[in-house]
PDB file of N, CA and C in Angstrom:
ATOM      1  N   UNK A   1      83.511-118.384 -76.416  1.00  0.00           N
ATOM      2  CA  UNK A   1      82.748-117.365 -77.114  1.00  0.00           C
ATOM      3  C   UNK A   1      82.921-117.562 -78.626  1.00  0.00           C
ATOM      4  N   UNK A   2      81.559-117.637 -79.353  1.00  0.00           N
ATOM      5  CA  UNK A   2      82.083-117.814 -80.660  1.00  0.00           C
ATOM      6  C   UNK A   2      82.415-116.370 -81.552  1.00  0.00           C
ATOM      7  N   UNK A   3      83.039-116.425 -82.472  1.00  0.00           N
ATOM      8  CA  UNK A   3      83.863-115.948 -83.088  1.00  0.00           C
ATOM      9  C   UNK A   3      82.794-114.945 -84.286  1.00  0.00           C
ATOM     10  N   UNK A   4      83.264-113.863 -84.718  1.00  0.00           N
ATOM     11  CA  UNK A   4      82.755-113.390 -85.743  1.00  0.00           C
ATOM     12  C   UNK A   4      82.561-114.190 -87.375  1.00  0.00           C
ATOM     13  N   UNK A   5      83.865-114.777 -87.323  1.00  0.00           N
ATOM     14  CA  UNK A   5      83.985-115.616 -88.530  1.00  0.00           C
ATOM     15  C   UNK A   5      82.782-116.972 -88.503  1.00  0.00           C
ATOM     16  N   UNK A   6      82.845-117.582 -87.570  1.00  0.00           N
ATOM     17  CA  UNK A   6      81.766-118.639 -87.152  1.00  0.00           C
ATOM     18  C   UNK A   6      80.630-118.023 -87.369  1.00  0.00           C
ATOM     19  N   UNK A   7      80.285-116.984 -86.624  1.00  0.00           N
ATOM     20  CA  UNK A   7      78.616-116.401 -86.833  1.00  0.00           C
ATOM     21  C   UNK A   7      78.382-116.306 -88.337  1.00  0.00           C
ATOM     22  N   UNK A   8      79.215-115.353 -88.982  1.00  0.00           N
ATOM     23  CA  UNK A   8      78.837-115.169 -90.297  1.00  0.00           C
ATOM     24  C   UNK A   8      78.803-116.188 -90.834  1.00  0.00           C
ATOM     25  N   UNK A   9      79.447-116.969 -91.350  1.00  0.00           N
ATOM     26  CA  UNK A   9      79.624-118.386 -91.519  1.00  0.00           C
ATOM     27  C   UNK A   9      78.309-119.224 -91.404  1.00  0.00           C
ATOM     28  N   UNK A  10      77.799-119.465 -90.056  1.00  0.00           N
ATOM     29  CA  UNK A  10      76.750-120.250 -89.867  1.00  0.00           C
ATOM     30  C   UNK A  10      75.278-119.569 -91.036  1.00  0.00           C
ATOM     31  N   UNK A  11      75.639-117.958 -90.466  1.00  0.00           N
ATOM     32  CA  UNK A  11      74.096-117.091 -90.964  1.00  0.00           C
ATOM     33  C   UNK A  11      74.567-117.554 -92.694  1.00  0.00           C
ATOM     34  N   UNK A  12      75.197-117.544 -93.173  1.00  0.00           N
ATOM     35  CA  UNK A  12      75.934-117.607 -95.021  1.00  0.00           C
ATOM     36  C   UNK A  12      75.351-119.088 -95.062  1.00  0.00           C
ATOM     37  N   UNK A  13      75.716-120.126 -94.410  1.00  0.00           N
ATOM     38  CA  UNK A  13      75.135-121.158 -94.838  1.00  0.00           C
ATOM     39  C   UNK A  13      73.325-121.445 -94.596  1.00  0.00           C
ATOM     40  N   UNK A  14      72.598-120.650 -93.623  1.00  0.00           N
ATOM     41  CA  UNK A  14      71.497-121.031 -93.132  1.00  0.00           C
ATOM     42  C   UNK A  14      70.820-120.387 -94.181  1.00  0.00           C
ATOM     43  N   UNK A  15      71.243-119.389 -94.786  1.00  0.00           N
ATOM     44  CA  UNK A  15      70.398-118.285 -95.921  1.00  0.00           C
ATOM     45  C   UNK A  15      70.718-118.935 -97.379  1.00  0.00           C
ATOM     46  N   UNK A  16      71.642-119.629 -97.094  1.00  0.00           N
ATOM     47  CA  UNK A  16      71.642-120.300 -98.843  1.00  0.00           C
ATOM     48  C   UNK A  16      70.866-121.821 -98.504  1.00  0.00           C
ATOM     49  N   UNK A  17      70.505-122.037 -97.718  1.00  0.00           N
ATOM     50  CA  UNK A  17      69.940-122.839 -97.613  1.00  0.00           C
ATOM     51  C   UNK A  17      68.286-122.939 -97.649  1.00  0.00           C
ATOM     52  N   UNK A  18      68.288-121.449 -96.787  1.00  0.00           N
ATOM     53  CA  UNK A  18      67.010-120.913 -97.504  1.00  0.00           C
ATOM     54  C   UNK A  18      66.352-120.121 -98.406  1.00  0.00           C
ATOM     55  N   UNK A  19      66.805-119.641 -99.093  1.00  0.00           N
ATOM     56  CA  UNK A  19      67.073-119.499-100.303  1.00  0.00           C
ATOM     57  C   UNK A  19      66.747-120.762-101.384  1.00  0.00           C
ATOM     58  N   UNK A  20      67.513-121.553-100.973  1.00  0.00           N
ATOM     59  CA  UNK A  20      67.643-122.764-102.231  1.00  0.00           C
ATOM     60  C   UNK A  20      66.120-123.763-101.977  1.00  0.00           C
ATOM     61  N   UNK A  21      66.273-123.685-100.540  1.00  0.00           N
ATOM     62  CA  UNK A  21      64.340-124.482-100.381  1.00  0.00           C
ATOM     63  C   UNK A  21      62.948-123.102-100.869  1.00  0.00           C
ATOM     64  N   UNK A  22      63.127-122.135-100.682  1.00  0.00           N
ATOM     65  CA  UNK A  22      62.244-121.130-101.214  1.00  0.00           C
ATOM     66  C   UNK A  22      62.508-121.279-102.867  1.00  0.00           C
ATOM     67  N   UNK A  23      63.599-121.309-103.392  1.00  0.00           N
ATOM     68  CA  UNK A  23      63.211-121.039-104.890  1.00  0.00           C
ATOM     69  C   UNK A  23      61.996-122.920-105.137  1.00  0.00           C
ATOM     70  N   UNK A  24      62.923-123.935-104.554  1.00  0.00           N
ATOM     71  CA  UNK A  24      62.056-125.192-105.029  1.00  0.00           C
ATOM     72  C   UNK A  24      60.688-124.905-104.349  1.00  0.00           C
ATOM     73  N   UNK A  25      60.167-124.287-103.396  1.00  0.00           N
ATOM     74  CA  UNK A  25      58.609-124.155-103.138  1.00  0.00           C
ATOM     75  C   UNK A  25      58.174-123.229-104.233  1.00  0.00           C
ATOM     76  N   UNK A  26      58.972-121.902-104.670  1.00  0.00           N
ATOM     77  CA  UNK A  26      58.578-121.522-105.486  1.00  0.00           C
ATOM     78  C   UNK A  26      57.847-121.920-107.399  1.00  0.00           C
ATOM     79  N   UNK A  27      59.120-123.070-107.566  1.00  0.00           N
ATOM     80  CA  UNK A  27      58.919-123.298-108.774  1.00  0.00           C
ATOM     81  C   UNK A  27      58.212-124.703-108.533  1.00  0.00           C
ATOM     82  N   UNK A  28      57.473-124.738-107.614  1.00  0.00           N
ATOM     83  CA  UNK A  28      55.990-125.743-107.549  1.00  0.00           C
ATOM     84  C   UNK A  28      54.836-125.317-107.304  1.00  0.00           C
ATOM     85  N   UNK A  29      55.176-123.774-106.652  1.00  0.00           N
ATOM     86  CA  UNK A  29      53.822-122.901-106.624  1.00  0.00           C
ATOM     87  C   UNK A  29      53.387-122.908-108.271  1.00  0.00           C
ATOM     88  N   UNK A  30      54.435-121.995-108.648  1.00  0.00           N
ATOM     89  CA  UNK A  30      54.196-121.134-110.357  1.00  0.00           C
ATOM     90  C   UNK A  30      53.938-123.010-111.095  1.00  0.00           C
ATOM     91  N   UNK A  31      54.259-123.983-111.040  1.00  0.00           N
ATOM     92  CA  UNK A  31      54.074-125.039-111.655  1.00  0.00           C
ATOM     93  C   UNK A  31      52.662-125.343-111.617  1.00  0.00           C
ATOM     94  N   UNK A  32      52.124-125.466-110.641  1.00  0.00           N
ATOM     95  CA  UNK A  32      50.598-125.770-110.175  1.00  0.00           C
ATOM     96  C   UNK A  32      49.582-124.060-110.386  1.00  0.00           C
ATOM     97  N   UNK A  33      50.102-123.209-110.225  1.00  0.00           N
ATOM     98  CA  UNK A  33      49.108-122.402-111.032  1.00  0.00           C
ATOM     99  C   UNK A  33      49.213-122.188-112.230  1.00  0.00           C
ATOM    100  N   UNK A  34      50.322-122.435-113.162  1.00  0.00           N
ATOM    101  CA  UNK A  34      50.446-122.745-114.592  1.00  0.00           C
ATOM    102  C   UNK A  34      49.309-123.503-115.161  1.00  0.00           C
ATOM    103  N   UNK A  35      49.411-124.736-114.102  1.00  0.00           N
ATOM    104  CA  UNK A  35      48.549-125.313-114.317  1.00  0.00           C
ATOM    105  C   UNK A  35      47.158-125.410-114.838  1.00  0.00           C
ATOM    106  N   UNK A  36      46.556-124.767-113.414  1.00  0.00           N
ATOM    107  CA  UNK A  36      45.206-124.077-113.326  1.00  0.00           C
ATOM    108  C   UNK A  36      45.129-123.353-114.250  1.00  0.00           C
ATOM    109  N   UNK A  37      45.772-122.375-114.638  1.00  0.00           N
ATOM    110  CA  UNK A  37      45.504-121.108-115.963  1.00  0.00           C
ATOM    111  C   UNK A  37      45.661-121.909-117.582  1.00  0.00           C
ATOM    112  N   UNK A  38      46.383-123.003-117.466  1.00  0.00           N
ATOM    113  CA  UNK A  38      45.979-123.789-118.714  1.00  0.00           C
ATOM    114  C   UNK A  38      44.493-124.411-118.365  1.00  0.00           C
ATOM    115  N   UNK A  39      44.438-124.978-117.946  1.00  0.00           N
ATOM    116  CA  UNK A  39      42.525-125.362-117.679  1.00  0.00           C
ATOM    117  C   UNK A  39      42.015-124.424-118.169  1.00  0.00           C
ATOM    118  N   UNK A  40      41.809-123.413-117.423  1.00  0.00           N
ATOM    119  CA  UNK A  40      41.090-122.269-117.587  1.00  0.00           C
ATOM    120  C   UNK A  40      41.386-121.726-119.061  1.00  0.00           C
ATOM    121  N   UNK A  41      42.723-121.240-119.729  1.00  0.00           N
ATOM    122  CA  UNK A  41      42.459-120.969-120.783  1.00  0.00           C
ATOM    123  C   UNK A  41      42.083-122.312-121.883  1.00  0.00           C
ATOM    124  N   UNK A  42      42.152-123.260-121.514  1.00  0.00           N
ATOM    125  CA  UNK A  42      41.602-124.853-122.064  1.00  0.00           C
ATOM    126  C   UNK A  42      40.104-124.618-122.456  1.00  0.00           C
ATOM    127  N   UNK A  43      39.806-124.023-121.689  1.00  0.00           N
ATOM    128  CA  UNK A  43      38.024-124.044-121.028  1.00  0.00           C
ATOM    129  C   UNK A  43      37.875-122.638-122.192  1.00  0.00           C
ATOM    130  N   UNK A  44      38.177-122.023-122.290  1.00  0.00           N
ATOM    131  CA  UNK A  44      37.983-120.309-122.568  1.00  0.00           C
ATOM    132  C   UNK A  44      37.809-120.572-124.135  1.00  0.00           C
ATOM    133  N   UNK A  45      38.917-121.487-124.347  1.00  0.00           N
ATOM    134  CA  UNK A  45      39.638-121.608-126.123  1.00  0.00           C
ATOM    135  C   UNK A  45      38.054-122.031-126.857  1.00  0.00           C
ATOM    136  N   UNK A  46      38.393-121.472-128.488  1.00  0.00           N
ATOM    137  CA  UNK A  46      37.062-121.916-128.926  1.00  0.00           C
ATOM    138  C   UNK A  46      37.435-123.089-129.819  1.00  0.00           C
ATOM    139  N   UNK A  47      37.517-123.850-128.867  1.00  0.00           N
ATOM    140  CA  UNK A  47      37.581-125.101-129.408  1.00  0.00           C
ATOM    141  C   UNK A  47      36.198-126.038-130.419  1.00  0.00           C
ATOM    142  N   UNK A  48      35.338-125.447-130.118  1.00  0.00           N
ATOM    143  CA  UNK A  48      34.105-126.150-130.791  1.00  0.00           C
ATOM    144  C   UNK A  48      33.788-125.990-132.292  1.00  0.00           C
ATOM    145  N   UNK A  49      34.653-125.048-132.349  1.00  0.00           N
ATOM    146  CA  UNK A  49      34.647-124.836-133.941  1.00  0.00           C
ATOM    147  C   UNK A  49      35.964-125.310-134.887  1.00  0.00           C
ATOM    148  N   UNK A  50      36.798-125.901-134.083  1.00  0.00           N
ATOM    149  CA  UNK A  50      37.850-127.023-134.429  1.00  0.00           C
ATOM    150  C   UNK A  50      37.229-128.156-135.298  1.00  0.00           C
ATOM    151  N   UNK A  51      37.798-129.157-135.865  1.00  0.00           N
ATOM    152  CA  UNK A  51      37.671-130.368-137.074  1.00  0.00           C
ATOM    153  C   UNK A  51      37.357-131.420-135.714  1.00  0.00           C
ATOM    154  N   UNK A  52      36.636-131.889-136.163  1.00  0.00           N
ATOM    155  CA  UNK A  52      36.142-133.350-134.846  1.00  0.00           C
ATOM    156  C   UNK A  52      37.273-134.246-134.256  1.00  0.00           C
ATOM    157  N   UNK A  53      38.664-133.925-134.810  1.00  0.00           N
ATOM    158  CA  UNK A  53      39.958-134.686-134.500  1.00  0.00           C
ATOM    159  C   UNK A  53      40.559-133.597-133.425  1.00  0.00           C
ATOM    160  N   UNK A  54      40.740-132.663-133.301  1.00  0.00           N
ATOM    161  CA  UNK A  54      41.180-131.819-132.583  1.00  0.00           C
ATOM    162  C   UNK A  54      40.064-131.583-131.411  1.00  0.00           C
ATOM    163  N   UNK A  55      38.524-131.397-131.624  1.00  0.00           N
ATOM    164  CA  UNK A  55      37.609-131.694-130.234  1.00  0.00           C
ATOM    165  C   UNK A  55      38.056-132.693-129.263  1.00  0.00           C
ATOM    166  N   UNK A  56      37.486-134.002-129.783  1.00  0.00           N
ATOM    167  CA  UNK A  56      37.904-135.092-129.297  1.00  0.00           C
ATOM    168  C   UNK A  56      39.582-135.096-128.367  1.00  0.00           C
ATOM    169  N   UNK A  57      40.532-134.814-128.828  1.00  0.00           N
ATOM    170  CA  UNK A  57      41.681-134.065-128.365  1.00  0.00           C
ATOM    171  C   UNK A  57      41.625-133.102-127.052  1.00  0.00           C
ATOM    172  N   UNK A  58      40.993-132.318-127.513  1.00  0.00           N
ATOM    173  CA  UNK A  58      40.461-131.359-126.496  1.00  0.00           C
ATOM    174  C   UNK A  58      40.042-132.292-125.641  1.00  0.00           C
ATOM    175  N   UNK A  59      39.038-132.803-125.991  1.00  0.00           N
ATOM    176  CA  UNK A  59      38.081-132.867-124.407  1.00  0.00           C
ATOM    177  C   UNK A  59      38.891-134.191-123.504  1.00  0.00           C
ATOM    178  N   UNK A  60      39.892-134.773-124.216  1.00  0.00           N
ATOM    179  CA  UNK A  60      40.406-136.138-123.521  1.00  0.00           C
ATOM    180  C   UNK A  60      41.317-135.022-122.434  1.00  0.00           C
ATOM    181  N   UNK A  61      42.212-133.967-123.211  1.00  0.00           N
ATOM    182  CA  UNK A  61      43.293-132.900-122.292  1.00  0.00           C
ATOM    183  C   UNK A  61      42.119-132.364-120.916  1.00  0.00           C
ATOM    184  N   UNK A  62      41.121-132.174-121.614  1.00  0.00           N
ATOM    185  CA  UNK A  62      40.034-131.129-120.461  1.00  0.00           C
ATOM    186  C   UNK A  62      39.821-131.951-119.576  1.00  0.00           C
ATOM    187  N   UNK A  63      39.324-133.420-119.402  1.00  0.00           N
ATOM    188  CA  UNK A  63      39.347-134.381-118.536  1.00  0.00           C
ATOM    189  C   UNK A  63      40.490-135.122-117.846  1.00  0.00           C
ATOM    190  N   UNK A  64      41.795-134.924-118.720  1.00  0.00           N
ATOM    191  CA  UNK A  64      42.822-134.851-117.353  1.00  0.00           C
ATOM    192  C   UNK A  64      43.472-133.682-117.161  1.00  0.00           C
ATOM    193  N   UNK A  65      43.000-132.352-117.044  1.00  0.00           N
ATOM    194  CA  UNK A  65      42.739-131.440-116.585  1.00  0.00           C
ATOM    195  C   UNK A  65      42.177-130.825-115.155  1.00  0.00           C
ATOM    196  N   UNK A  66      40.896-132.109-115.259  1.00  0.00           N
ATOM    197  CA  UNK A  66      39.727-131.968-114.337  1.00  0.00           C
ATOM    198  C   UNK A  66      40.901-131.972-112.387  1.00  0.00           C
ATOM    199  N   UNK A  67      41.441-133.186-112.465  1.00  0.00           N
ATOM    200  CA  UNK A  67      41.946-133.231-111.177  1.00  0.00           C
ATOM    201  C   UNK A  67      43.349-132.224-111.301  1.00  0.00           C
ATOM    202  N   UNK A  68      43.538-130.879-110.355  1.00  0.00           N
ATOM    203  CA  UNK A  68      44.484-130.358-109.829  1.00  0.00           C
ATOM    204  C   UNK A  68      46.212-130.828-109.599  1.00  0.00           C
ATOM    205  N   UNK A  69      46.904-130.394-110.634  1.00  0.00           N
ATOM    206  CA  UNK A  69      48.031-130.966-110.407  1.00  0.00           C
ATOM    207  C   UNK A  69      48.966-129.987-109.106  1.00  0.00           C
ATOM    208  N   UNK A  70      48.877-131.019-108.604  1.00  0.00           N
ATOM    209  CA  UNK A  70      49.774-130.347-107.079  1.00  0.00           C
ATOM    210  C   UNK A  70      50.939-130.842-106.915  1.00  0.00           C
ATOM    211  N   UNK A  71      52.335-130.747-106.773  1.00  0.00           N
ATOM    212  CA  UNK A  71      53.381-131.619-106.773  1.00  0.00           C
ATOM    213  C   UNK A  71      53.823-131.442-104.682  1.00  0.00           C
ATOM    214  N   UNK A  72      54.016-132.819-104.946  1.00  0.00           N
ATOM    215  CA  UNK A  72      54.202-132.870-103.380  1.00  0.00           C
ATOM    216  C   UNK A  72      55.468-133.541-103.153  1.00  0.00           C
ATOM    217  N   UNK A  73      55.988-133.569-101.599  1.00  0.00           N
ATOM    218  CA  UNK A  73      57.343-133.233-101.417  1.00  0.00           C
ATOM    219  C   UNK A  73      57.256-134.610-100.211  1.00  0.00           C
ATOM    220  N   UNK A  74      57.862-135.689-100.742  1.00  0.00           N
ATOM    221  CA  UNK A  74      57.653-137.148 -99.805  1.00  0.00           C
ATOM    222  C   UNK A  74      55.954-137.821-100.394  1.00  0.00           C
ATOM    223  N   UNK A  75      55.193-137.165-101.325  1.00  0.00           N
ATOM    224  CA  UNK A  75      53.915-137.953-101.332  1.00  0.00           C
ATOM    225  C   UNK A  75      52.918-137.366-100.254  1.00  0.00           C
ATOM    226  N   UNK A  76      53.554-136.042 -99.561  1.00  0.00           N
ATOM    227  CA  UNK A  76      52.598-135.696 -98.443  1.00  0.00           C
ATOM    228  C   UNK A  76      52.420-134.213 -97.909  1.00  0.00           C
ATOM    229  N   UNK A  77      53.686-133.334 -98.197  1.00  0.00           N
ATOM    230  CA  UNK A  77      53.390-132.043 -98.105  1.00  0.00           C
ATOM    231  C   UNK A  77      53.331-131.566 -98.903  1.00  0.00           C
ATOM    232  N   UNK A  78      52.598-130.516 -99.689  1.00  0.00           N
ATOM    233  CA  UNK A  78      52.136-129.953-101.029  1.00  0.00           C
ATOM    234  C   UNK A  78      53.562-128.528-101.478  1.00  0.00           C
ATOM    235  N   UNK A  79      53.892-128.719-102.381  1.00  0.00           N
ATOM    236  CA  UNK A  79      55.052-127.612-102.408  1.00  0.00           C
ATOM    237  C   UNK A  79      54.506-126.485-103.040  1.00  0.00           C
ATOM    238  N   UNK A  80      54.230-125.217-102.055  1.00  0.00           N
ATOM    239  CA  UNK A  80      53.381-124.404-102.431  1.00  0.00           C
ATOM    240  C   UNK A  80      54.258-123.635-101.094  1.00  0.00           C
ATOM    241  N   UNK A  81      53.870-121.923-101.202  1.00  0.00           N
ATOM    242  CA  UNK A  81      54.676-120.961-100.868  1.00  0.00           C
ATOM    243  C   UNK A  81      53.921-121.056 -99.408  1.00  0.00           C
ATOM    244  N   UNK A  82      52.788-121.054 -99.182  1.00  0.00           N
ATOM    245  CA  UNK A  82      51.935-121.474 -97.943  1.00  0.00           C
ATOM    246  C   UNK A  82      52.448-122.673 -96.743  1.00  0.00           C
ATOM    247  N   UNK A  83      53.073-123.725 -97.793  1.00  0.00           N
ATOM    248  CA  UNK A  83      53.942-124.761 -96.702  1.00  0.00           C
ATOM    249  C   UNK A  83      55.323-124.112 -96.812  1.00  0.00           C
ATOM    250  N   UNK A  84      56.280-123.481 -97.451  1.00  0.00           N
ATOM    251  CA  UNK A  84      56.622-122.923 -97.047  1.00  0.00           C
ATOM    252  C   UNK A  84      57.027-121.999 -96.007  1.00  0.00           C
ATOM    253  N   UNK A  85      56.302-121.231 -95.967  1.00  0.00           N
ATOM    254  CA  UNK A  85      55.718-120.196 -94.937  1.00  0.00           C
ATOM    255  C   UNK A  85      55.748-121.108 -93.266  1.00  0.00           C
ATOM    256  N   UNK A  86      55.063-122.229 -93.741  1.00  0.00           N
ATOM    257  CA  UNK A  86      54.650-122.609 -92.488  1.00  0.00           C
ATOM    258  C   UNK A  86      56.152-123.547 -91.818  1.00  0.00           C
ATOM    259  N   UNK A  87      56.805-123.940 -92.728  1.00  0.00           N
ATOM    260  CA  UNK A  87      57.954-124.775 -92.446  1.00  0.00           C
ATOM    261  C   UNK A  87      58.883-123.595 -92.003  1.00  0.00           C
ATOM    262  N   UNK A  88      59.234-122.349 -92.204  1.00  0.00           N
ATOM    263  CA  UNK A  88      59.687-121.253 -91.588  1.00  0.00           C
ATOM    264  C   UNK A  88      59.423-120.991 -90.031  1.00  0.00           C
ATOM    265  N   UNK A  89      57.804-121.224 -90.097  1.00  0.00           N
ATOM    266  CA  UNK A  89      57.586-120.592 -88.912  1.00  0.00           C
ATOM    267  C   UNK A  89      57.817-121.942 -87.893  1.00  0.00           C
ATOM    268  N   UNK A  90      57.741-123.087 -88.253  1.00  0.00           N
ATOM    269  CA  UNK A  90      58.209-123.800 -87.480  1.00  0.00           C
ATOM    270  C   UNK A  90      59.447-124.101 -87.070  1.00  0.00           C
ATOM    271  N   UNK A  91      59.855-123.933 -88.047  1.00  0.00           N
ATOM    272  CA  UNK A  91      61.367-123.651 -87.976  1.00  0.00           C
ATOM    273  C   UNK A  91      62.138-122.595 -86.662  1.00  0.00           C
ATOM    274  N   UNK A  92      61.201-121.332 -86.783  1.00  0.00           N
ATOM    275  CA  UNK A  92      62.024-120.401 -85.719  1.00  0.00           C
ATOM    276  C   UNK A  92      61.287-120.836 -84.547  1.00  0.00           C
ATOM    277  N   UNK A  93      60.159-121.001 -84.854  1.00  0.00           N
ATOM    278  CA  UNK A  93      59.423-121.529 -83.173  1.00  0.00           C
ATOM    279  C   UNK A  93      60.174-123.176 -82.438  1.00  0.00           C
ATOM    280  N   UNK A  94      60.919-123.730 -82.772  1.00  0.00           N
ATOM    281  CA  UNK A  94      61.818-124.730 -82.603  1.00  0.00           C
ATOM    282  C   UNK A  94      63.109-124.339 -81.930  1.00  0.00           C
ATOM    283  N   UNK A  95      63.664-123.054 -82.298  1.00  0.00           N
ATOM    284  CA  UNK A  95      64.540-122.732 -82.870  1.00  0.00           C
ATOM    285  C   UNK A  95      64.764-121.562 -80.914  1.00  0.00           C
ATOM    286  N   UNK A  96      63.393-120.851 -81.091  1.00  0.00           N
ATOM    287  CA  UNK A  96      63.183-120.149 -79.452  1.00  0.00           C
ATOM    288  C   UNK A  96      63.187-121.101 -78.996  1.00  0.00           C
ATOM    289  N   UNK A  97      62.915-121.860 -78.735  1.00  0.00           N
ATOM    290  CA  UNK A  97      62.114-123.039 -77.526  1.00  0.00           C
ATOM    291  C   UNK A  97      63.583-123.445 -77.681  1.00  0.00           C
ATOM    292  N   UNK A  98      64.629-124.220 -78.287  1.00  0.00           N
ATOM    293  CA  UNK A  98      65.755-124.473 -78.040  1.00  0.00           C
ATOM    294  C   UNK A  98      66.910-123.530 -76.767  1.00  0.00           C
ATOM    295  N   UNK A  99      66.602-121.989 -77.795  1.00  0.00           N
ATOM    296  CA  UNK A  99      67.454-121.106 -77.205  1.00  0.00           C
ATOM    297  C   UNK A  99      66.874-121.127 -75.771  1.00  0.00           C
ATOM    298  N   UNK A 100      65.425-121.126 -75.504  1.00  0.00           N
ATOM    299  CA  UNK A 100      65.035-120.612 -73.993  1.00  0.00           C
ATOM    300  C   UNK A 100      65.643-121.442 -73.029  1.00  0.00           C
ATOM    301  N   UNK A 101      65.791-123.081 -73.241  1.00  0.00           N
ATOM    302  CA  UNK A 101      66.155-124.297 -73.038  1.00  0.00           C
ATOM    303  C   UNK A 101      67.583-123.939 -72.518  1.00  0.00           C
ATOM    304  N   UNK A 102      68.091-123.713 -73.410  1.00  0.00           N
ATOM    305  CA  UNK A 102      69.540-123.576 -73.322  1.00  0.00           C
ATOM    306  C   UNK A 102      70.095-122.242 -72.185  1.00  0.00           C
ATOM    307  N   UNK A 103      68.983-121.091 -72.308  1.00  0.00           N
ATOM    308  CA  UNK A 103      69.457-120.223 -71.547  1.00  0.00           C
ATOM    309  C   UNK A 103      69.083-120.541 -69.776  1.00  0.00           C
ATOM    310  N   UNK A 104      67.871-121.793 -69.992  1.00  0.00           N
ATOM    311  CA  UNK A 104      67.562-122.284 -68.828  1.00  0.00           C
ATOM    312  C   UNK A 104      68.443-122.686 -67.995  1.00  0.00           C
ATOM    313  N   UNK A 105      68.564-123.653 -68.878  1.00  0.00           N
ATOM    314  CA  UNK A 105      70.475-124.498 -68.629  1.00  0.00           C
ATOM    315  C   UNK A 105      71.402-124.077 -67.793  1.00  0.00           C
ATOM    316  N   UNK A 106      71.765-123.216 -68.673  1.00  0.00           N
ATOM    317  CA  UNK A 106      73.165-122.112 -68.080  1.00  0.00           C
ATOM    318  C   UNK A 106      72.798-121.375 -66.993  1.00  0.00           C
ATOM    319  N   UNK A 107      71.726-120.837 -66.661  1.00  0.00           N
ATOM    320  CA  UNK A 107      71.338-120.342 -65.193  1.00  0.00           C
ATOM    321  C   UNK A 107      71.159-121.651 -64.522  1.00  0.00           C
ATOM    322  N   UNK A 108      70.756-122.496 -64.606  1.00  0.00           N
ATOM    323  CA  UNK A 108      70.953-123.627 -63.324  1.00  0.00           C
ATOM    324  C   UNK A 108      72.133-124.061 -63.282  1.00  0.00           C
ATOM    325  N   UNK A 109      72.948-124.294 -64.250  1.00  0.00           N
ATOM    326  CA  UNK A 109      74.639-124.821 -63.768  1.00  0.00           C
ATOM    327  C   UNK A 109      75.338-123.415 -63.689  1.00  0.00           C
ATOM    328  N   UNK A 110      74.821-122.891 -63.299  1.00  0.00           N
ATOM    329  CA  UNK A 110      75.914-121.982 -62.967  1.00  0.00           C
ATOM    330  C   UNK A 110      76.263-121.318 -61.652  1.00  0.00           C
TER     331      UNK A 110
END
């Protein structure tokens, strides 16, 4: 039978663990809509009435602007609060299907 100290223990490490992957999805969400809201205020600014050195400037930033900066995690999952979310839920749905497994188990050897 495990122990009180063990349980807490395990739950202390599983929550700083999530914890520490939620703040990094977090600070790639707020990174990539930073993003977007510089475009947008890029776009808004009255830039046209700037000196022809500062346009030119402008419009080179506005065109690499154009493609969405998304930061991704291996080159393939997007780090955003949405994969997040979803790496959670896979997470506990893994997580039943283990326990059911296991409680299967123990009623047949027993």
């Amino acid at each position: 039978m495990m122990s009180l100290y063990r349980i807490t223990c395990g739950l202390l490490l599983l929550s700083s663990i999530a914890i520490h992957v939620f703040i990094n999805f977090y600070c790639g969400e707020r990174l990539t809509s930073t993003s977007n809201e510089f475009q947008n205020d890029l776009y808004c600014s009255h830039w046209y009435v700037s000196s022809v050195k500062v346009r030119k400037m402008f419009i080179i930033v506005a065109e690499c602007q154009k493609k969405p900066i998304i930061f991704k995690a291996g080159s393939i999952v997007p780090i955003t609060l949405r994969s997040f979310v979803t790496a959670v839920q896979a997470a506990v749905s893994y997580f039943n299907l283990l326990l059911a497994l296991a409680k299967q188990m123990d009623k047949k050897y027993k």
